[in-house]
N, C-alpha and C. Protein backbone atom coordinates (compact mmCIF):
# COMPACT_ATOMS: atom_id res chain seq x y z
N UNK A 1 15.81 -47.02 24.33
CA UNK A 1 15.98 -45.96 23.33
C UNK A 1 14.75 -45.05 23.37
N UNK A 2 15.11 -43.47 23.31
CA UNK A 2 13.84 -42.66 23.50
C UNK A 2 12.83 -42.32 22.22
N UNK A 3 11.82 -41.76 22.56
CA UNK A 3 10.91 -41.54 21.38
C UNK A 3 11.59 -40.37 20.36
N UNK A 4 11.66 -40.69 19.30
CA UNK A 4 12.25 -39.63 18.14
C UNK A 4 11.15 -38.24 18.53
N UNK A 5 11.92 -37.43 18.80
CA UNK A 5 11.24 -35.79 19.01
C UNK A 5 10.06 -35.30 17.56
N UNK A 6 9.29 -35.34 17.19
CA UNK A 6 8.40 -34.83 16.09
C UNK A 6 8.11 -33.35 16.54
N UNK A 7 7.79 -32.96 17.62
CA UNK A 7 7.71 -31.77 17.98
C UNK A 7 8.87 -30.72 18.03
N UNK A 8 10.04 -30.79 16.77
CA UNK A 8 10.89 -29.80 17.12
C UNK A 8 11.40 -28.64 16.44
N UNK A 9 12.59 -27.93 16.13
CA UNK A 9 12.51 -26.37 15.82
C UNK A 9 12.10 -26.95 14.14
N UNK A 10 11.89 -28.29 13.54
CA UNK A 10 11.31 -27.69 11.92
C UNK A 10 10.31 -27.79 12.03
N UNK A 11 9.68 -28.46 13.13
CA UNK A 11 7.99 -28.26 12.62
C UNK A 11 7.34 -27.41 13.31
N UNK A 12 8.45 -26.44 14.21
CA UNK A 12 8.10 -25.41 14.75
C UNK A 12 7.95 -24.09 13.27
N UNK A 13 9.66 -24.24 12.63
CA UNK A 13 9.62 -23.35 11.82
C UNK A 13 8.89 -23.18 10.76
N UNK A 14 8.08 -24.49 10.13
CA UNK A 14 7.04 -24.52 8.89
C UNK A 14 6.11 -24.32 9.81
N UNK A 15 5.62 -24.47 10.89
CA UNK A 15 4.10 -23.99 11.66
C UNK A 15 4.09 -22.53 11.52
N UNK A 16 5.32 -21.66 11.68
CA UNK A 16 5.17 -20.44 11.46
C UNK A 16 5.22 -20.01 10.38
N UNK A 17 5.92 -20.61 9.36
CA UNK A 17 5.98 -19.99 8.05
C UNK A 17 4.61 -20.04 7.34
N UNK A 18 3.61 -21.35 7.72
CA UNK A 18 2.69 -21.29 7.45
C UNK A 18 1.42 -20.48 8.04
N UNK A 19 1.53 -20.09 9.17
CA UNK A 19 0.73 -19.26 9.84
C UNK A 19 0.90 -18.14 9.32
N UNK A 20 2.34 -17.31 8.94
CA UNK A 20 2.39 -16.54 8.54
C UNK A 20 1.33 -15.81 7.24
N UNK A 21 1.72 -17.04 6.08
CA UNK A 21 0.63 -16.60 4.82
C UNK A 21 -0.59 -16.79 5.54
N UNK A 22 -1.11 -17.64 6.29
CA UNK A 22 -2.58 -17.74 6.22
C UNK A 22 -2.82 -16.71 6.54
N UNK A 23 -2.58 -16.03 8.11
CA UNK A 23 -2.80 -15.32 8.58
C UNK A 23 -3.19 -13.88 7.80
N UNK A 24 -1.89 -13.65 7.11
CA UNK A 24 -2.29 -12.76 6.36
C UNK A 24 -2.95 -12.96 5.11
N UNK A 25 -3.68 -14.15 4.69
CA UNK A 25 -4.04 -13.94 3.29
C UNK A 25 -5.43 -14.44 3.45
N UNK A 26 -6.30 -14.41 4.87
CA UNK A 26 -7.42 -15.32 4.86
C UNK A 26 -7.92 -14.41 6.35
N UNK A 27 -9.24 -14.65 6.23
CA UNK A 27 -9.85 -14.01 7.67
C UNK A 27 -9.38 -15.03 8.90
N UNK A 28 -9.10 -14.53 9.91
CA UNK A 28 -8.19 -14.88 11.24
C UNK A 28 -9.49 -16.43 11.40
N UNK A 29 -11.01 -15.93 11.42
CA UNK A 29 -11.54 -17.04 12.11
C UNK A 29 -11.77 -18.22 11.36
N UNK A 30 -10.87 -18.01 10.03
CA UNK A 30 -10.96 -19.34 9.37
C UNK A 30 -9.70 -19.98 9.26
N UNK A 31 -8.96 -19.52 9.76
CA UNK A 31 -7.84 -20.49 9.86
C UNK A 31 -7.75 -20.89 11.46
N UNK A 32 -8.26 -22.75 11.30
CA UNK A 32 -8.33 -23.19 12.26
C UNK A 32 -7.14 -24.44 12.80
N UNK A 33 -6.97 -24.52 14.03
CA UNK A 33 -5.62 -25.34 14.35
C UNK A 33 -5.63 -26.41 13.12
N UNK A 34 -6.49 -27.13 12.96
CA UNK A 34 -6.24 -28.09 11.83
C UNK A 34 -6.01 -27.77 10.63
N UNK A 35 -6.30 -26.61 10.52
CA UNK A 35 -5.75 -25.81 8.63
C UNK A 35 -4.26 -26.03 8.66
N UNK A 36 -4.65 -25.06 10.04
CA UNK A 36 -2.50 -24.94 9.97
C UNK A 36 -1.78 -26.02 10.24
N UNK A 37 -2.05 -27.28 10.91
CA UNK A 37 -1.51 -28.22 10.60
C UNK A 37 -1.58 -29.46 9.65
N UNK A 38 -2.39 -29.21 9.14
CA UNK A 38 -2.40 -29.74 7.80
C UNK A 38 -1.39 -29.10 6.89
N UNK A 39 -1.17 -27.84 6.91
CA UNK A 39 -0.30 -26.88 5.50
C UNK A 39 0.95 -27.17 6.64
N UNK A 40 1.13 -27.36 7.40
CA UNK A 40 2.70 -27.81 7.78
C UNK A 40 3.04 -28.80 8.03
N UNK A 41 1.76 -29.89 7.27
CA UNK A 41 2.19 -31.27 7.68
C UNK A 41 2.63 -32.03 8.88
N UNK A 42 1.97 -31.50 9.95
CA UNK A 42 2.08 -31.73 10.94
C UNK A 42 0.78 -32.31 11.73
N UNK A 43 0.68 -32.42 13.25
CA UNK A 43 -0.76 -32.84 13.91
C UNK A 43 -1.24 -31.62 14.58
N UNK A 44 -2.39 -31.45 15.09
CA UNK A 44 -2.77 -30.61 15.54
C UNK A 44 -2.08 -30.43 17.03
N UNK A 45 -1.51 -31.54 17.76
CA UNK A 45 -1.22 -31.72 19.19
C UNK A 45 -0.06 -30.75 19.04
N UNK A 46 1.10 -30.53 18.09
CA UNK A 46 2.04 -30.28 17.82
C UNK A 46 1.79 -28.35 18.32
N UNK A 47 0.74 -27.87 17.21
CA UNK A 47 0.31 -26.57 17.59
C UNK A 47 0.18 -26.17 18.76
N UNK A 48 -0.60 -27.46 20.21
CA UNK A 48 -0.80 -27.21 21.42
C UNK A 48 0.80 -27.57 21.56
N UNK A 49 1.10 -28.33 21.76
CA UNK A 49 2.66 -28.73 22.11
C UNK A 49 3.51 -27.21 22.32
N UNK A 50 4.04 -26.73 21.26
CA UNK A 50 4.64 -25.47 20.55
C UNK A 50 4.35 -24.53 20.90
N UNK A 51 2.67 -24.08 21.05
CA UNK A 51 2.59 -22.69 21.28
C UNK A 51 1.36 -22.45 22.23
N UNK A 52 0.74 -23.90 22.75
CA UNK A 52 -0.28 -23.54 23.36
C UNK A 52 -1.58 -23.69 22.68
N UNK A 53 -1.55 -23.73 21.42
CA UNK A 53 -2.98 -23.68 20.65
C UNK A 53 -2.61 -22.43 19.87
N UNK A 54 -3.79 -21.76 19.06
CA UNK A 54 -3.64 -20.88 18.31
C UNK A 54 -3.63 -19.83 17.99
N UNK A 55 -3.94 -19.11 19.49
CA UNK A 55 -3.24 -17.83 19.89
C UNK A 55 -1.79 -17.60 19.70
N UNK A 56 -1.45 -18.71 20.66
CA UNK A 56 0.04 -18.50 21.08
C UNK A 56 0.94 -18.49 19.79
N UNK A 57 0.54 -19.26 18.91
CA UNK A 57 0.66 -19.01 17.05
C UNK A 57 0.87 -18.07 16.67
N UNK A 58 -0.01 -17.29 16.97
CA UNK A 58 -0.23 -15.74 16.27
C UNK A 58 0.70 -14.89 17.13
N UNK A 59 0.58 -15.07 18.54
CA UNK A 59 1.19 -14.04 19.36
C UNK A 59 2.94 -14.43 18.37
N UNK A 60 3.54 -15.80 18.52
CA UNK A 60 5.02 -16.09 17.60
C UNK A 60 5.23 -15.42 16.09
N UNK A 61 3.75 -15.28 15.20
CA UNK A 61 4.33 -14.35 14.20
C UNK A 61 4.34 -13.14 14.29
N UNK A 62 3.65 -12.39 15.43
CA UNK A 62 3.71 -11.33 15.25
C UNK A 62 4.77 -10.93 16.23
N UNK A 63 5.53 -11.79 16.96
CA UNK A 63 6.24 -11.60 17.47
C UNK A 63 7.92 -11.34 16.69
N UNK A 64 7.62 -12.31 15.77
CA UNK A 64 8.67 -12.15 14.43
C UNK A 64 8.70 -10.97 13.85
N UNK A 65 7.59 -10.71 13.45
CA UNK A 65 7.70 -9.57 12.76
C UNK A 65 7.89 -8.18 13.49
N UNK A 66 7.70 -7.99 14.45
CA UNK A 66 8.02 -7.13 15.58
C UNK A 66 9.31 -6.61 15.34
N UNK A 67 10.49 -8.42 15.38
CA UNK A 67 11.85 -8.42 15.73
C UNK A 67 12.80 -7.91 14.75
N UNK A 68 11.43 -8.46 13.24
CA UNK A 68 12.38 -8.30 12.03
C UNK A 68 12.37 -6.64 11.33
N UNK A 69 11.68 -6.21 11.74
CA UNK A 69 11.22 -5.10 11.44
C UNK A 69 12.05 -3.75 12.58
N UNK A 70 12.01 -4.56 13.44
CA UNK A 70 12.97 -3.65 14.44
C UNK A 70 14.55 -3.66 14.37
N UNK A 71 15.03 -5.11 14.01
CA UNK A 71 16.07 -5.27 13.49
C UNK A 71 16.64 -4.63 12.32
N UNK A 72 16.20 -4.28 11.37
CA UNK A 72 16.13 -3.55 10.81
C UNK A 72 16.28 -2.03 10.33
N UNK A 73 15.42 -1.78 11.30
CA UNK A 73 15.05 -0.03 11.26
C UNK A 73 16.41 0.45 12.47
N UNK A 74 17.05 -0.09 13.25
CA UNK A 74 17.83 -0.27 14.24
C UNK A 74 19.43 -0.21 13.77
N UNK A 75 18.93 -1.55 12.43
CA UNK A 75 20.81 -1.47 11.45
C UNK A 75 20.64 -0.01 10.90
N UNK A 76 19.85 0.66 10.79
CA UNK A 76 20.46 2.40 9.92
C UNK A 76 21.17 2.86 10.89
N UNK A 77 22.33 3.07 10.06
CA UNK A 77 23.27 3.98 11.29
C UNK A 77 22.98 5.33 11.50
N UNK A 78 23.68 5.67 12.99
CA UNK A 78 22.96 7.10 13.17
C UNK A 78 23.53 8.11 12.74
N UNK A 79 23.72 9.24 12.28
CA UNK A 79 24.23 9.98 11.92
C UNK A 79 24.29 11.28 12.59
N UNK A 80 24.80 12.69 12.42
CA UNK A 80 24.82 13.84 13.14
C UNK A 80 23.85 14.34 12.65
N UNK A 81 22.98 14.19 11.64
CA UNK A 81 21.98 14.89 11.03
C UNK A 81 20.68 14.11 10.89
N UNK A 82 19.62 14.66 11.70
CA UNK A 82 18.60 13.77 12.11
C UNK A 82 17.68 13.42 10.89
N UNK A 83 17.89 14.64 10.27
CA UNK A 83 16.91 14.64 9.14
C UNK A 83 17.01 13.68 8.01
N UNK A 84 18.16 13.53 7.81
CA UNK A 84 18.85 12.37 6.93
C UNK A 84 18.40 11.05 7.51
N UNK A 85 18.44 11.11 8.88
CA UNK A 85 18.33 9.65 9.44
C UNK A 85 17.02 9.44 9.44
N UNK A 86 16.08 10.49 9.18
CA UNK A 86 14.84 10.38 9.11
C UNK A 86 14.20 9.41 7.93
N UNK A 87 14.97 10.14 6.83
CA UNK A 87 14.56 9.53 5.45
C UNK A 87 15.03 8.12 5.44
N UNK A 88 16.20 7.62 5.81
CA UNK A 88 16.91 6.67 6.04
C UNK A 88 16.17 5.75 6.58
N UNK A 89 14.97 6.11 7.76
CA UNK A 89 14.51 5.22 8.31
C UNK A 89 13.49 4.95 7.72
N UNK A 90 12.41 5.82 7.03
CA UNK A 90 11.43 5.20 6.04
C UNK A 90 11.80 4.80 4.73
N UNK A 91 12.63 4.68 4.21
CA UNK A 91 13.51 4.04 3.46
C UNK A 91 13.45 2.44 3.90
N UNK A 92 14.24 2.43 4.54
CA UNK A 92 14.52 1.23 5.00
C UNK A 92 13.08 0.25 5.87
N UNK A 93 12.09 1.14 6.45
CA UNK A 93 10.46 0.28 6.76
C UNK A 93 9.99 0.22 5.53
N UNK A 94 10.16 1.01 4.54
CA UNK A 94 9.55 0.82 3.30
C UNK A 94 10.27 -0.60 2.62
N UNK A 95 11.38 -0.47 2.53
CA UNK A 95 12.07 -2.04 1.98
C UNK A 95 11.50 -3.22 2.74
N UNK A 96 12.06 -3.28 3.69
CA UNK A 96 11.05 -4.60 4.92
C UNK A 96 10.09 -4.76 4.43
N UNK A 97 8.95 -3.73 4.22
CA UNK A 97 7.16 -3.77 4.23
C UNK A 97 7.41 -4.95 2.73
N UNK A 98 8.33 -4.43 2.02
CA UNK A 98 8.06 -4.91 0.77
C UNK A 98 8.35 -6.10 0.41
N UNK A 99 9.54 -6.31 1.40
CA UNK A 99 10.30 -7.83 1.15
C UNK A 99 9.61 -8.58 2.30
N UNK A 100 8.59 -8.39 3.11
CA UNK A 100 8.23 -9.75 4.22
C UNK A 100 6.93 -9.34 3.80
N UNK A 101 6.28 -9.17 2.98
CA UNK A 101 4.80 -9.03 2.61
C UNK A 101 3.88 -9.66 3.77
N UNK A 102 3.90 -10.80 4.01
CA UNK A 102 2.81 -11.39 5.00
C UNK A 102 3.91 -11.10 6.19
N UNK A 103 4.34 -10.66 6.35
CA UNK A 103 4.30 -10.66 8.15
C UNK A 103 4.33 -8.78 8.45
N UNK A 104 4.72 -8.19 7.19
CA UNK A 104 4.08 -6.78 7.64
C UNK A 104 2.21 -6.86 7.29
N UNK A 105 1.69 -7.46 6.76
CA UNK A 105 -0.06 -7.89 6.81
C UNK A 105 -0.51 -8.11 8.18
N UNK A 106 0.18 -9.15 8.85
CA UNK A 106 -0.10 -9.61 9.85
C UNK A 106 0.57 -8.27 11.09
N UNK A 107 1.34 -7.77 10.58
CA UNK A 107 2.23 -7.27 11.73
C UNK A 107 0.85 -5.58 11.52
N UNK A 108 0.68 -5.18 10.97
CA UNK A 108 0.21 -4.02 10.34
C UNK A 108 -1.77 -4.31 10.02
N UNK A 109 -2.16 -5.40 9.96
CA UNK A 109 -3.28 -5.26 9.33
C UNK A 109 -4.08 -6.41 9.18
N UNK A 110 -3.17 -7.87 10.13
CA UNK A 110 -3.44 -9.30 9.92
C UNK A 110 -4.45 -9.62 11.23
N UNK A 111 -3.71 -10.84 11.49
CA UNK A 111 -4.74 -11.15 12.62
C UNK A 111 -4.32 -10.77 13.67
N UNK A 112 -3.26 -9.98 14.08
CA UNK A 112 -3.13 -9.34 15.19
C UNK A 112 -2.40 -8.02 15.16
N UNK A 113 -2.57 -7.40 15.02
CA UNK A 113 -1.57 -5.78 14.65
C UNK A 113 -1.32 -5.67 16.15
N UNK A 114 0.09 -4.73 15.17
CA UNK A 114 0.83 -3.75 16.43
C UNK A 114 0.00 -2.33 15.88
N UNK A 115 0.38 -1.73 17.45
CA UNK A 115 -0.55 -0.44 17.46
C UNK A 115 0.00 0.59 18.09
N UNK A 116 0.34 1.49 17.37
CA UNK A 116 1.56 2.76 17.92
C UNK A 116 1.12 3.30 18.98
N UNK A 117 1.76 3.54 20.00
CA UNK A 117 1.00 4.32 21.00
C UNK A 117 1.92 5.05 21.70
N UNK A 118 1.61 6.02 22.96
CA UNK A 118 2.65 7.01 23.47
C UNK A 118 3.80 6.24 23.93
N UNK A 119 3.50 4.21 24.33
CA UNK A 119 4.66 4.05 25.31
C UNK A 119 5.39 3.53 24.41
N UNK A 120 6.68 3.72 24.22
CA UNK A 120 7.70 3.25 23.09
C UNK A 120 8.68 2.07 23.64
N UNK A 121 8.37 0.97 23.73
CA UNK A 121 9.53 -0.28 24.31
C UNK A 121 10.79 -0.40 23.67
N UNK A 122 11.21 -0.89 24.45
CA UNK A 122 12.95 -0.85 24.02
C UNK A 122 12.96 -1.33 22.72
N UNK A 123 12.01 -2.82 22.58
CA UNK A 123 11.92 -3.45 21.04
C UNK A 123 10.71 -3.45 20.51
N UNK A 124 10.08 -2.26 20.69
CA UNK A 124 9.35 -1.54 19.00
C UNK A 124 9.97 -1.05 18.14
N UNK A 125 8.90 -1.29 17.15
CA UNK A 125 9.40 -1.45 16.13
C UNK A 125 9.82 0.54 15.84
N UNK A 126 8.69 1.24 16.58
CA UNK A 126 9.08 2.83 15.93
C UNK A 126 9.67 3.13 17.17
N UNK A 127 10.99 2.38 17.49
CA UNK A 127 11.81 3.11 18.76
C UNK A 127 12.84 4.15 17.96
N UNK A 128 13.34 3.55 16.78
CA UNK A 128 14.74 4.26 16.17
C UNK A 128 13.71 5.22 15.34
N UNK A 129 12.51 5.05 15.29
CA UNK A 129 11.93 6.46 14.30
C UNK A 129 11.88 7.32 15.14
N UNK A 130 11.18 6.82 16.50
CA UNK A 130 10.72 8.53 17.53
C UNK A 130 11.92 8.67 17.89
N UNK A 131 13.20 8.17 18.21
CA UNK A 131 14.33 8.70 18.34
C UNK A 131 15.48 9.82 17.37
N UNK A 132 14.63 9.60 16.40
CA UNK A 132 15.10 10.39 15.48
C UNK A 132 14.90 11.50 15.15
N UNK A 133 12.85 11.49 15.57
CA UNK A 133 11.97 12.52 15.59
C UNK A 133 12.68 13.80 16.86
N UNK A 134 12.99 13.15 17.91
CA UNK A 134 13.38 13.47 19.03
C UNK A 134 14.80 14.34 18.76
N UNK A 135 15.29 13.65 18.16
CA UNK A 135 16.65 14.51 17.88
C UNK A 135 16.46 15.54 16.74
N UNK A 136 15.29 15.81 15.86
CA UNK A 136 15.34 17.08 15.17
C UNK A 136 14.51 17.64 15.91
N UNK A 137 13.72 17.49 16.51
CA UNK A 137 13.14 18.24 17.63
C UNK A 137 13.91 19.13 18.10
N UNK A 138 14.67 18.34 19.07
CA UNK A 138 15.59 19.40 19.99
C UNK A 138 16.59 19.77 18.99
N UNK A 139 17.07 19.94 18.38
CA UNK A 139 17.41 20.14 16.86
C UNK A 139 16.82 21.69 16.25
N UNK A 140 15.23 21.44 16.51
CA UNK A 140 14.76 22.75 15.74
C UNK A 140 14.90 22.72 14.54
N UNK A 141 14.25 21.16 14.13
CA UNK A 141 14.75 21.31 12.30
C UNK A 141 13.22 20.63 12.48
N UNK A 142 12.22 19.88 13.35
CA UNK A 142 11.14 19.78 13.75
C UNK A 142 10.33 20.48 14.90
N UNK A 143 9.15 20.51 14.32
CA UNK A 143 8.46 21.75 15.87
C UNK A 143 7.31 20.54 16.13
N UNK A 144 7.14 20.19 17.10
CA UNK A 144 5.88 19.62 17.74
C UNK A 144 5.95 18.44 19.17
N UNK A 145 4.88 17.68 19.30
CA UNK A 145 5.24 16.37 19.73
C UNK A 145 5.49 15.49 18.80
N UNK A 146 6.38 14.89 19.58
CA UNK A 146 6.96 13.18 18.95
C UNK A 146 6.41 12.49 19.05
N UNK A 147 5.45 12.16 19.87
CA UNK A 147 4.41 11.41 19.32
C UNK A 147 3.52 11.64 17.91
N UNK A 148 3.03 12.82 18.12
CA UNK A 148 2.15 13.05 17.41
C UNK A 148 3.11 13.30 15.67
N UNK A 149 4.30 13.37 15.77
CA UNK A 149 4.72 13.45 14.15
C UNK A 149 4.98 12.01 14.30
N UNK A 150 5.54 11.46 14.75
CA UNK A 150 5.41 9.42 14.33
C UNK A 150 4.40 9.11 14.25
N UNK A 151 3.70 9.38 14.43
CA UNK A 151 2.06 8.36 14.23
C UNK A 151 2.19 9.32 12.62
N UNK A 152 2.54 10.90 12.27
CA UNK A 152 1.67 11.07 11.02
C UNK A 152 2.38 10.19 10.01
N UNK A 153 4.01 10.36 10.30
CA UNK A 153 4.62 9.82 9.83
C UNK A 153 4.79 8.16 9.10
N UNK A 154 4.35 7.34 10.20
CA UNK A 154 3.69 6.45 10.12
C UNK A 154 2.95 6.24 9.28
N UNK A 155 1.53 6.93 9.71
CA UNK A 155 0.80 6.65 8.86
C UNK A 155 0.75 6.85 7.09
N UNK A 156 1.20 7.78 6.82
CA UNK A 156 2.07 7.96 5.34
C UNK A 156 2.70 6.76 4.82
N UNK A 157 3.81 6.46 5.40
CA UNK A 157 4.76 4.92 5.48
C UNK A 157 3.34 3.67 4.95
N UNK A 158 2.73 3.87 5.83
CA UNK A 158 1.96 2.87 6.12
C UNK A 158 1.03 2.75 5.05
N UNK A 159 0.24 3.95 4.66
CA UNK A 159 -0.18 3.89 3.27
C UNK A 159 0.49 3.59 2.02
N UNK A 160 1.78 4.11 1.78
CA UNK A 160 2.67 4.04 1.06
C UNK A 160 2.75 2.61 0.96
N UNK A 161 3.60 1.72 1.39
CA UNK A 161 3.44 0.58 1.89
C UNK A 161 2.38 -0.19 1.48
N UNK A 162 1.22 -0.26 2.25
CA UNK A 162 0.11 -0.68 1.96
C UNK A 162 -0.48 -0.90 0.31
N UNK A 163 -0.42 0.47 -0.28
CA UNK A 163 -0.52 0.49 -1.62
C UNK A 163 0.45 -0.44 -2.43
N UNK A 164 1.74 -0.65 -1.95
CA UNK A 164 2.76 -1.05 -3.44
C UNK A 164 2.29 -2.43 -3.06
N UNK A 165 2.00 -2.91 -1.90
CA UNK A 165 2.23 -4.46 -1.67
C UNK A 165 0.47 -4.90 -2.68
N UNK A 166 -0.58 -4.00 -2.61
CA UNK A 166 -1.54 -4.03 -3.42
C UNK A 166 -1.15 -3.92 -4.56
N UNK A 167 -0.30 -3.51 -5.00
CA UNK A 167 0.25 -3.28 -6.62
C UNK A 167 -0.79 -2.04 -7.37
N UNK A 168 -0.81 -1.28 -6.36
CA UNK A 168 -1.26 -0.02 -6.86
C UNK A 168 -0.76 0.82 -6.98
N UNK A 169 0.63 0.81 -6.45
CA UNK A 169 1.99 1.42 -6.79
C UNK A 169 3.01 1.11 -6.89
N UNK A 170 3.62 1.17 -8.31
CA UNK A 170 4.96 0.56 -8.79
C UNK A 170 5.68 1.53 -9.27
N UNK A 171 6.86 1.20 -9.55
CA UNK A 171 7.91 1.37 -10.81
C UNK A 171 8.26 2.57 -10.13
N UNK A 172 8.31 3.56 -11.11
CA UNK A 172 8.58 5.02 -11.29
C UNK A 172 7.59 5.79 -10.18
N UNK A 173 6.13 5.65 -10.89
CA UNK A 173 5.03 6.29 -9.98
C UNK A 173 5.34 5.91 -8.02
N UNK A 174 5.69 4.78 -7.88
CA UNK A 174 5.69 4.48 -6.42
C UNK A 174 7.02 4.96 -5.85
N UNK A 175 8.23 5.40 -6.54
CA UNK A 175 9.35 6.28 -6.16
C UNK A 175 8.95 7.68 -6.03
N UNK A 176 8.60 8.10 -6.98
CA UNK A 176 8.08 9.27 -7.12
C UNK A 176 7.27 9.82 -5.61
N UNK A 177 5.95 8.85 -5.60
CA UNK A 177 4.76 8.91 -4.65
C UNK A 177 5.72 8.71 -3.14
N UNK A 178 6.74 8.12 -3.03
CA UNK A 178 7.31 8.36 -1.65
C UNK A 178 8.31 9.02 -1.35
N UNK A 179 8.65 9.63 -2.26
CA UNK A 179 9.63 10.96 -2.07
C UNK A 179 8.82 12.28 -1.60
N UNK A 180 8.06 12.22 -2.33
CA UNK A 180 7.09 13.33 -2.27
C UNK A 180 6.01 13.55 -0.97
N UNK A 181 5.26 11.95 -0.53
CA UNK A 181 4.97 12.36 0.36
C UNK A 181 5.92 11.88 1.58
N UNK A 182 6.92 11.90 1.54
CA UNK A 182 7.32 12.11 3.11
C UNK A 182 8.42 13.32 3.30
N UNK A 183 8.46 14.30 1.59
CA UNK A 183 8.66 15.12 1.41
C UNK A 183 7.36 16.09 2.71
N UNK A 184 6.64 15.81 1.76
CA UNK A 184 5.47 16.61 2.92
C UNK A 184 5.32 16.37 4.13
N UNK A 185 5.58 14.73 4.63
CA UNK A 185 4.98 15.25 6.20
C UNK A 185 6.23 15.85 7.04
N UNK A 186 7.21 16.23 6.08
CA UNK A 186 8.11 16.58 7.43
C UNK A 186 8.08 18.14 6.99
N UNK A 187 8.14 18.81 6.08
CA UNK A 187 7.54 19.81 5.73
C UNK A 187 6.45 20.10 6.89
N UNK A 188 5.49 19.42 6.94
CA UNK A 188 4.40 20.05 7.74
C UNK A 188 4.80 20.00 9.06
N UNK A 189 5.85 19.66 9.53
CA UNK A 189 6.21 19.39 11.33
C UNK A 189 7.78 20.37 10.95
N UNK A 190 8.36 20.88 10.27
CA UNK A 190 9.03 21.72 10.18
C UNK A 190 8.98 22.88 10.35
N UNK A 191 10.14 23.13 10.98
CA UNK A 191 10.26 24.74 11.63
C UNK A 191 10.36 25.66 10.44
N UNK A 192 10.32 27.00 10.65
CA UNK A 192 10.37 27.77 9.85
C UNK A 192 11.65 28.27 9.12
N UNK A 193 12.40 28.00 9.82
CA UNK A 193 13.99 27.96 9.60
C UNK A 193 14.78 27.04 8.68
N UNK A 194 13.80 25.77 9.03
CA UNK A 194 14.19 24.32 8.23
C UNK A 194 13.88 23.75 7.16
N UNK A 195 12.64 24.77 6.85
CA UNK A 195 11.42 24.44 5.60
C UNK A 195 12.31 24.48 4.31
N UNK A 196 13.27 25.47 4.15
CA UNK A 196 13.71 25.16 3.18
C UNK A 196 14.55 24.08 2.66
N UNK A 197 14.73 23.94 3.58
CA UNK A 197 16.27 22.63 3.54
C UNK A 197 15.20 21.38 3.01
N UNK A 198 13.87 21.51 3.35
CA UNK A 198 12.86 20.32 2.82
C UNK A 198 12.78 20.10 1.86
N UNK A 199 12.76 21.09 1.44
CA UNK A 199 12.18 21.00 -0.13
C UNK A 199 13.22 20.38 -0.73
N UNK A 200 12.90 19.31 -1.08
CA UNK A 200 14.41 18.61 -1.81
C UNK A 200 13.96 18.02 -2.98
N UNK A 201 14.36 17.70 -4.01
CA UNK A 201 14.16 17.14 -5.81
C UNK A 201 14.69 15.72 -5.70
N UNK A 202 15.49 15.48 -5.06
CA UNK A 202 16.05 14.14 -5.43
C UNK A 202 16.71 13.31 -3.86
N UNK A 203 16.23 14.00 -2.80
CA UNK A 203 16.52 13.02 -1.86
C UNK A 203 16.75 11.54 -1.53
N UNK A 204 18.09 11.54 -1.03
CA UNK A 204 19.01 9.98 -0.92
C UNK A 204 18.24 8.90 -0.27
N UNK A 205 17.02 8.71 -0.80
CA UNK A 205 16.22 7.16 -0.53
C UNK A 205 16.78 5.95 -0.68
């Protein structure tokens, strides 16, 4: 009769769930293989077993959060009107950011961030944003590079974001504060033709 498996997908899945909070709620060089297997009740061999040690840890949550976050931004359906799908899509990174708290930390600001850059992979996470950017572009309802309005874009999101999960923006004020500014950054990458159509009071968030 063989040895009962201890190394398998649950003490895989509490190794990550627990890496997850630490990661994001503690400096990277203090959470050490034995922290994390202690909070998942597990051995330390298990961590090497699984992922290699405690890189390969980190590389699996942020690999999650990559997926979940792309999964996501991916379910908005597309529509004929880019601009709509625009809002649609920070809409919907804004919900994620809010509902996976530690793995947008980690994914955004933890122990290993993703980091926007010109090359866009099939499964990044801002593939369905610059695709969107891309289609009011050629559109003419946006004027610039696509790179360069996703990163501003982004970065807005990202503050936005950043703030509510701090609880420095709630309720009313934090609806308000993201209508408005992503009212503006597309305003500022808008054509002259399109500017008005921006200006909107109550856009379908």
């Amino acid at each position: 009769m063989g040895r009962p498996r201890t190394n398998d997908a649950a003490v895989r899945e509490r190794l990550v769930a627990c890496a997850t909070e630490m990661f994001a709620t503690r400096p990277q060089e203090s959470v050490t293989v034995r922290a994390l297997a202690t909070a998942a009740g597990t051995s330390t061999a298990a961590v090497y077993t699984l992922f290699q040690g405690k890189d390969g840890l980190i590389r699996e949550v942020r690999d999650q959060a990559v997926a979940g976050l792309f999964r996501d931004l991916t379910a908005v359906p597309v529509s004929e009107a880019a601009l709509e799908d625009l809002y649609a899509l920070a809409a919907a990174y804004r919900l994620w950011g809010r509902e996976h708290r530690h793995l947008y930390t980690v994914l955004f600001g933890g122990a290993q961030s993703f980091v926007p850059s010109a090359r866009v992979g099939d499964r990044d996470p801002v593939r369905p944003l610059v695709a969107a950017i891309d289609r009011a572009v050629v559109g003419h309802i946006l004027a610039g590079d696509t790179t360069q309005i996703a990163v501003s874009l982004w970065v807005a999101l990202h503050g936005l974001v950043t703030l509510e999960l701090a609880g420095s923006l709630d309720g009313a004020v934090a609806e308000t504060a993201f209508r408005s500014t992503i009212d503006a950054v597309l305003r500022g990458w808008a054509t002259p033709a399109a500017f008005a159509a921006l200006r909107r009071t109550d856009p379908a968030l």
